[in-house]
C-alpha atoms as a PDB file:
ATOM      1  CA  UNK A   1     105.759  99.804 102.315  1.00  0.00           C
ATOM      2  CA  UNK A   2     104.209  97.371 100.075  1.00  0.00           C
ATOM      3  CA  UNK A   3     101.542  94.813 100.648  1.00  0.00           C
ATOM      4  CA  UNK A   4     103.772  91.827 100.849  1.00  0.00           C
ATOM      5  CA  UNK A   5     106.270  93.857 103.818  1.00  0.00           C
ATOM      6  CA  UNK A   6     102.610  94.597 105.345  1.00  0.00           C
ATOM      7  CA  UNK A   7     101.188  91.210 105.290  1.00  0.00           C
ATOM      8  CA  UNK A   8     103.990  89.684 106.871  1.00  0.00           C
ATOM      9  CA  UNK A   9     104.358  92.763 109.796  1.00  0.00           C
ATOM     10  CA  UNK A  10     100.630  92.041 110.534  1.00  0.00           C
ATOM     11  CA  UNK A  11     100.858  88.452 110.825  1.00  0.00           C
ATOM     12  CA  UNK A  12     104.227  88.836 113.043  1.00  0.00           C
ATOM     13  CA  UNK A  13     102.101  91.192 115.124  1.00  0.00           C
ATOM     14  CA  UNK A  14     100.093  88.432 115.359  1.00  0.00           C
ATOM     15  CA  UNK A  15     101.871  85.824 116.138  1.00  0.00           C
ATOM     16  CA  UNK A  16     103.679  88.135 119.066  1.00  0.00           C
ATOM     17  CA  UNK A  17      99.736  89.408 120.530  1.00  0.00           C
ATOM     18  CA  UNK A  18      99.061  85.570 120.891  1.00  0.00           C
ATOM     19  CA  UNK A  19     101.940  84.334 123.197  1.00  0.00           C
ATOM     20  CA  UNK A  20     101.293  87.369 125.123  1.00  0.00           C
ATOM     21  CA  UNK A  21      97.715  86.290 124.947  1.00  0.00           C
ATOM     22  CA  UNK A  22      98.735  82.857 126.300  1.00  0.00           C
ATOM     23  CA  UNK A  23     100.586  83.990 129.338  1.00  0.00           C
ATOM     24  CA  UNK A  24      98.075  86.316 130.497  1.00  0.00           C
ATOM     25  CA  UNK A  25      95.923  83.580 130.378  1.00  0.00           C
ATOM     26  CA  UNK A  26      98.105  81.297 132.270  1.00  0.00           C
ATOM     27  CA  UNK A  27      98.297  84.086 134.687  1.00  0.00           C
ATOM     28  CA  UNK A  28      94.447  85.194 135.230  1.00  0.00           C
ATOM     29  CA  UNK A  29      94.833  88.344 134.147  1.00  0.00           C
ATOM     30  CA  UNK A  30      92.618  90.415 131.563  1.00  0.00           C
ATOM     31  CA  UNK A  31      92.356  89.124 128.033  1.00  0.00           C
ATOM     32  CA  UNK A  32      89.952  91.089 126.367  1.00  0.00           C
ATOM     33  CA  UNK A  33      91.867  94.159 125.267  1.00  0.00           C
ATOM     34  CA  UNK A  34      94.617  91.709 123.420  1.00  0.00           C
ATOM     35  CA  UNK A  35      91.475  89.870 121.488  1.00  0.00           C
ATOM     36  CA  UNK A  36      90.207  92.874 120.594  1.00  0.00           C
ATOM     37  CA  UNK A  37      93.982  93.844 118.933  1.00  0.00           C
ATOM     38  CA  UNK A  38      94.025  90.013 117.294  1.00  0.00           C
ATOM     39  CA  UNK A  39      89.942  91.229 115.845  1.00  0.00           C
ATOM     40  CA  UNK A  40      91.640  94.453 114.420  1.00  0.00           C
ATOM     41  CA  UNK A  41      94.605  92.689 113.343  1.00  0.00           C
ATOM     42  CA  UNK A  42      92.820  89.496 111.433  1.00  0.00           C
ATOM     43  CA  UNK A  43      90.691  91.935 109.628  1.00  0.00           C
ATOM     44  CA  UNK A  44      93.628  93.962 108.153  1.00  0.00           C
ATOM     45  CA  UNK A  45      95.290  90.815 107.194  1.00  0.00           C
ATOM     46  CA  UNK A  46      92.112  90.023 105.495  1.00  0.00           C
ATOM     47  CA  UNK A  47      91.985  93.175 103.761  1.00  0.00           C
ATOM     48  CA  UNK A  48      95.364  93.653 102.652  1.00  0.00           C
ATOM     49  CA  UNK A  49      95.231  90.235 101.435  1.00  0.00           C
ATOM     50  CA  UNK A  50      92.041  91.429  99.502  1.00  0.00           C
ATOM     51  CA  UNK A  51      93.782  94.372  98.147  1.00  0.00           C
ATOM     52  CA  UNK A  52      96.830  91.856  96.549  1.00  0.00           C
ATOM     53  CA  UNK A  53      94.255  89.896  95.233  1.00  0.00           C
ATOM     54  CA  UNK A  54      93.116  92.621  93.108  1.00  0.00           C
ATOM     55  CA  UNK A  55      96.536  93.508  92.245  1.00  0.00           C
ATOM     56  CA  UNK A  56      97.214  90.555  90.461  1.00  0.00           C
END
């Protein structure tokens, strides 16, 4: 898979973990496992788009 494909899965991913975020919230249940997943996820986003900036 190339960088591009695997920027845009991650920030899908994203996108998805947050509305689940927001009705879990809405619900009172447990957050913190799904902010630890958006941590992980914002800091391969930030390294693949680190590794395309070297790329180019």
């Amino acid at each position: 898979m190339d960088l591009e494909q695997q920027l845009q899965e991650l920030k899908m991913d994203y996108v998805r973990l947050q509305g689940d975020l927001e009705k879990r919230e809405s619900t009172s249940q447990q957050v913190d496992p799904l902010i630890q997943q958006l941590e992980q996820i914002e800091n391969q986003i930030a390294d693949v788009r680190r590794q395309l900036q070297e790329n180019r």
